[in-house]
C-alpha atoms as a PDB file:
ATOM      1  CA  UNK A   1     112.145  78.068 112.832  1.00  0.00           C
ATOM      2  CA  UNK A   2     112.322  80.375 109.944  1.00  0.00           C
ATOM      3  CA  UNK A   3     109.626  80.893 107.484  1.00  0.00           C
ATOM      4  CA  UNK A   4     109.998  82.386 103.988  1.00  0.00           C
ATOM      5  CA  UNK A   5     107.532  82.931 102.011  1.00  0.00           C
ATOM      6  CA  UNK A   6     107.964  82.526  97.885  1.00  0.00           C
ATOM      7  CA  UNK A   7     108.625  86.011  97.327  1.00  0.00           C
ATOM      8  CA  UNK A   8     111.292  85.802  99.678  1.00  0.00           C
ATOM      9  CA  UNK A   9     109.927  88.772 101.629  1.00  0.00           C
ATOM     10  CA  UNK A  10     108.099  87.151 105.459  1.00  0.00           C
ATOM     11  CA  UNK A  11     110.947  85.954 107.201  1.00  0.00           C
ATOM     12  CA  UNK A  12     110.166  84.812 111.317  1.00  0.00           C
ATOM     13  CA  UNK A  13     113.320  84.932 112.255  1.00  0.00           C
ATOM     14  CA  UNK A  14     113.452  87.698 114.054  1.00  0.00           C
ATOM     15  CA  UNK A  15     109.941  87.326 115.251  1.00  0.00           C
ATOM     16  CA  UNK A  16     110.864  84.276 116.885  1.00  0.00           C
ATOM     17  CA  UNK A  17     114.376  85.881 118.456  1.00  0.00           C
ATOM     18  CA  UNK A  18     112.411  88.544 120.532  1.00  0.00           C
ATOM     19  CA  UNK A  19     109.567  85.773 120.980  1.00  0.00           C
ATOM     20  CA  UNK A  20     111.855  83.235 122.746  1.00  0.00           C
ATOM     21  CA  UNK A  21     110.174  80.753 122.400  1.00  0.00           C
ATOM     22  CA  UNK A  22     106.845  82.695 123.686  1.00  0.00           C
ATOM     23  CA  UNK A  23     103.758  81.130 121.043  1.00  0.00           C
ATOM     24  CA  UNK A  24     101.503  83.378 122.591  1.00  0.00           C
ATOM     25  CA  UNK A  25     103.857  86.629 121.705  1.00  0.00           C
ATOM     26  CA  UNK A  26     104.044  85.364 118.196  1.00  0.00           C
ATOM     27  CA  UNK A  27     100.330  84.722 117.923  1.00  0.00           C
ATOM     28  CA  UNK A  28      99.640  88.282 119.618  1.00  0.00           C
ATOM     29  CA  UNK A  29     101.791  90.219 117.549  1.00  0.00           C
ATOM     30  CA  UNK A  30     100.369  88.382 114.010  1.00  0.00           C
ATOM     31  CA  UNK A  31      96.946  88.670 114.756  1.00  0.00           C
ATOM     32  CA  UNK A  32      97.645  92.749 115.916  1.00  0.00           C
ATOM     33  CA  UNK A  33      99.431  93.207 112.989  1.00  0.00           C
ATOM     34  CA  UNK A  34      96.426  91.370 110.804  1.00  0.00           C
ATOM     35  CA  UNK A  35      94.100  93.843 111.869  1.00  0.00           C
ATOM     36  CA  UNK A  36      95.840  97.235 111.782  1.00  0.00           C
ATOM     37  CA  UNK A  37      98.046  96.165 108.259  1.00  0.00           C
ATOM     38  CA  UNK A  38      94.667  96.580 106.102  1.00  0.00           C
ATOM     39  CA  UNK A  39      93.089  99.694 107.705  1.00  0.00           C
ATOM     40  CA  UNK A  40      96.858 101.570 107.138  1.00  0.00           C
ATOM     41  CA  UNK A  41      97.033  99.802 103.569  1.00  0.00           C
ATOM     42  CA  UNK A  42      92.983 100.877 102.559  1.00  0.00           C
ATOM     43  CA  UNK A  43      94.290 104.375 104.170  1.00  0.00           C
ATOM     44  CA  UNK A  44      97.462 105.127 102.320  1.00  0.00           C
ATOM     45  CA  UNK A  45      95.739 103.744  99.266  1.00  0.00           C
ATOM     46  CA  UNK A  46      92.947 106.455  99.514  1.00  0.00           C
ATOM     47  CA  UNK A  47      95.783 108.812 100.201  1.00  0.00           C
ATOM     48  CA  UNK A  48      97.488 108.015  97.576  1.00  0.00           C
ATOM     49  CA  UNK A  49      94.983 108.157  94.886  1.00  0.00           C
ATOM     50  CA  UNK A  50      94.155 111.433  96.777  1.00  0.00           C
ATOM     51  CA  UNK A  51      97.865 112.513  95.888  1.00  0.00           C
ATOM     52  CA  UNK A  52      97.696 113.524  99.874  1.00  0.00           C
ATOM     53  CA  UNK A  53     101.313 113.604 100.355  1.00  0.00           C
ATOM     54  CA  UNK A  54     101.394 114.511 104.673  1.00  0.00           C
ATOM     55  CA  UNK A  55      98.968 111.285 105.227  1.00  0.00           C
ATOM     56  CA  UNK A  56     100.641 108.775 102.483  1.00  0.00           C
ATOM     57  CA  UNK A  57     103.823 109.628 104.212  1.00  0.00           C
ATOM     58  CA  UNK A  58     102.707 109.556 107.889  1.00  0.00           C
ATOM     59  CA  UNK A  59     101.034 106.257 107.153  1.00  0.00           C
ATOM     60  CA  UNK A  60     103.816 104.386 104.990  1.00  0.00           C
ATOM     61  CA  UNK A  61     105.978 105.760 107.680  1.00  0.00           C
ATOM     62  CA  UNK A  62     103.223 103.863 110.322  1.00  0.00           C
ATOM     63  CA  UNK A  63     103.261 100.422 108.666  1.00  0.00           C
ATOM     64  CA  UNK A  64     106.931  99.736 108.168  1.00  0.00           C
ATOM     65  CA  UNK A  65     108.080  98.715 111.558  1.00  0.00           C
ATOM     66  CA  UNK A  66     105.395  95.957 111.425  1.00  0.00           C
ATOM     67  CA  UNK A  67     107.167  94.997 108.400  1.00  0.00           C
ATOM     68  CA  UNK A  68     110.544  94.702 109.660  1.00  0.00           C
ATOM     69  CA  UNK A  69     108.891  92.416 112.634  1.00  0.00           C
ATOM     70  CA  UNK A  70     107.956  90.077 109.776  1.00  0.00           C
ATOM     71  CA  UNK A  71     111.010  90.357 108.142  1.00  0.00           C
ATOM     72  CA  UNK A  72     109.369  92.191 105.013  1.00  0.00           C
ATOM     73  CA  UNK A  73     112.494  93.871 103.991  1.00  0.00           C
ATOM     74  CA  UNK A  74     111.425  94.637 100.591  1.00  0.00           C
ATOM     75  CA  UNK A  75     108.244  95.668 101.516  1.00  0.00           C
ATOM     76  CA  UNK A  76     109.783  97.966 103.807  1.00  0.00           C
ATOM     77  CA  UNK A  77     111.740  99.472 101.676  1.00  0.00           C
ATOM     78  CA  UNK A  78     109.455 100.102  99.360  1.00  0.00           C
ATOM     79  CA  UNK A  79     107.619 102.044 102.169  1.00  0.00           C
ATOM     80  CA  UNK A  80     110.606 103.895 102.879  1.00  0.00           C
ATOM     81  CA  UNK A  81     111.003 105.289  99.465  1.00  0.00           C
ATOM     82  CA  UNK A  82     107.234 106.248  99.506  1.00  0.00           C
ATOM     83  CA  UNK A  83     107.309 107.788 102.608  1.00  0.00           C
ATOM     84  CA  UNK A  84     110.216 110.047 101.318  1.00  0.00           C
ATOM     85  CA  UNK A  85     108.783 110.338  97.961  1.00  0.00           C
ATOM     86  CA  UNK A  86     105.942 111.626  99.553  1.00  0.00           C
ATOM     87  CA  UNK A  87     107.458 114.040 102.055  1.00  0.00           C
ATOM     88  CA  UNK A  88     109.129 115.955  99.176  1.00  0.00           C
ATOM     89  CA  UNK A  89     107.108 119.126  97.277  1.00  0.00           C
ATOM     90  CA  UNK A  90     105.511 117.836  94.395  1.00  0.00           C
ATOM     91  CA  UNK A  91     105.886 113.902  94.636  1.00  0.00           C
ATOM     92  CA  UNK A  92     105.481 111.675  91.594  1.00  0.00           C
ATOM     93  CA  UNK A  93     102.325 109.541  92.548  1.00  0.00           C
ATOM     94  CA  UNK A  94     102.074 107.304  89.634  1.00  0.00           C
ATOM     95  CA  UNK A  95     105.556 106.311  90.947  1.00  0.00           C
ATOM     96  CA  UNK A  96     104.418 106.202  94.464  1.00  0.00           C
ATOM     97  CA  UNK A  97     101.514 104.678  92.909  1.00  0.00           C
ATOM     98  CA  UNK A  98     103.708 101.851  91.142  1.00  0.00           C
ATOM     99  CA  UNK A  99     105.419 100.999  94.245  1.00  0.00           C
ATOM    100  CA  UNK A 100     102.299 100.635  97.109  1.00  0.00           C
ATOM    101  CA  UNK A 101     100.913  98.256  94.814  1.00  0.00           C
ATOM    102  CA  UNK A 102     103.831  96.263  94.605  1.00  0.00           C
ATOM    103  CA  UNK A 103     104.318  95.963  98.164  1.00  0.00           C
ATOM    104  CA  UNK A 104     100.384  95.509  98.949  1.00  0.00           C
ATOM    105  CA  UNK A 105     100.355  92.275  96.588  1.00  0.00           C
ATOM    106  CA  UNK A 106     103.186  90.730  98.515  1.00  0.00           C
ATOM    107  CA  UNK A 107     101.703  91.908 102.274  1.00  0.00           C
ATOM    108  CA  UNK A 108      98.246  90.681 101.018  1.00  0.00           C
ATOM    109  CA  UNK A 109     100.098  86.815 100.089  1.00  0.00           C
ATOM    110  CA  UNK A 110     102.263  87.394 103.484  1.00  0.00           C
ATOM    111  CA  UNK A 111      98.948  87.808 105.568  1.00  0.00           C
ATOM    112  CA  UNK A 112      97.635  84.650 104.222  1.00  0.00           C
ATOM    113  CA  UNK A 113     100.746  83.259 105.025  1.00  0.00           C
ATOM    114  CA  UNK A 114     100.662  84.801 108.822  1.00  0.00           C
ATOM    115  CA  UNK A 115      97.176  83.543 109.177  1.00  0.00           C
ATOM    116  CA  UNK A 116      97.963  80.246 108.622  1.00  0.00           C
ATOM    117  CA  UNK A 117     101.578  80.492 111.138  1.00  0.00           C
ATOM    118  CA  UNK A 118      98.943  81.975 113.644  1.00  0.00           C
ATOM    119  CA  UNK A 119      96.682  78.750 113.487  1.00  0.00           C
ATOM    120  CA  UNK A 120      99.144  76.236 113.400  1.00  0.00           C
ATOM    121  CA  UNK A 121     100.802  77.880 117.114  1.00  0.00           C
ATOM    122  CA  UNK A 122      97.623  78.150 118.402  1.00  0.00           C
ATOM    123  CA  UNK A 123      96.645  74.347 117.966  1.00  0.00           C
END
């Protein structure tokens, strides 16, 4: 089963290819990556407004394997680029800025949308 969210950007499909067929690995892995996703996105955030370039990167660089689980790919591209951007001598932070919010709105809707996978496997 693969589930895509409006924004085209939470795709199970490969969730469910290493879970084969395991509900319990797909309800482990959603509800580990609902509680670490928001303490790395408050982080980065801080670090960002910050303009702390080492932590923004070391943290984009931290979340965006969790995205490619979920089959984020925007998202996680998006990371990328700010985890570059922000490796670099003087980065651009209203453009790092720019893109972290993009890709928190759509985690943020994808969450909701994880929480609600999560319940339905675990009934």
């Amino acid at each position: 089963m693969s589930i895509i969210s409006p924004k085209n950007d939470l795709d199970l499909t490969y969730l469910n290819e290493v879970a084969d067929g395991s509900n319990e690995f797909i309800i482990e892995t959603i509800e580990m990556f609902l509680v670490q996703a928001p303490e790395i996105l408050e982080t980065l955030e801080l670090a960002i407004k910050n303009q702390d370039g080492p932590t923004s990167s070391s943290y984009a660089h931290k979340l965006k394997p969790n995205l490619g689980i979920f089959g984020m790919l925007k998202s996680q591209e998006l990371f990328r680029e700010i985890e570059f951007a922000t490796k670099g001598e003087a980065p651009d932070f209203s453009q790092v800025a720019s893109k972290f919010l993009a890709a928190k709105g759509t985690i943020l809707e994808n969450m909701i949308a994880l929480e609600k996978i999560k319940k339905e496997k675990e009934a």
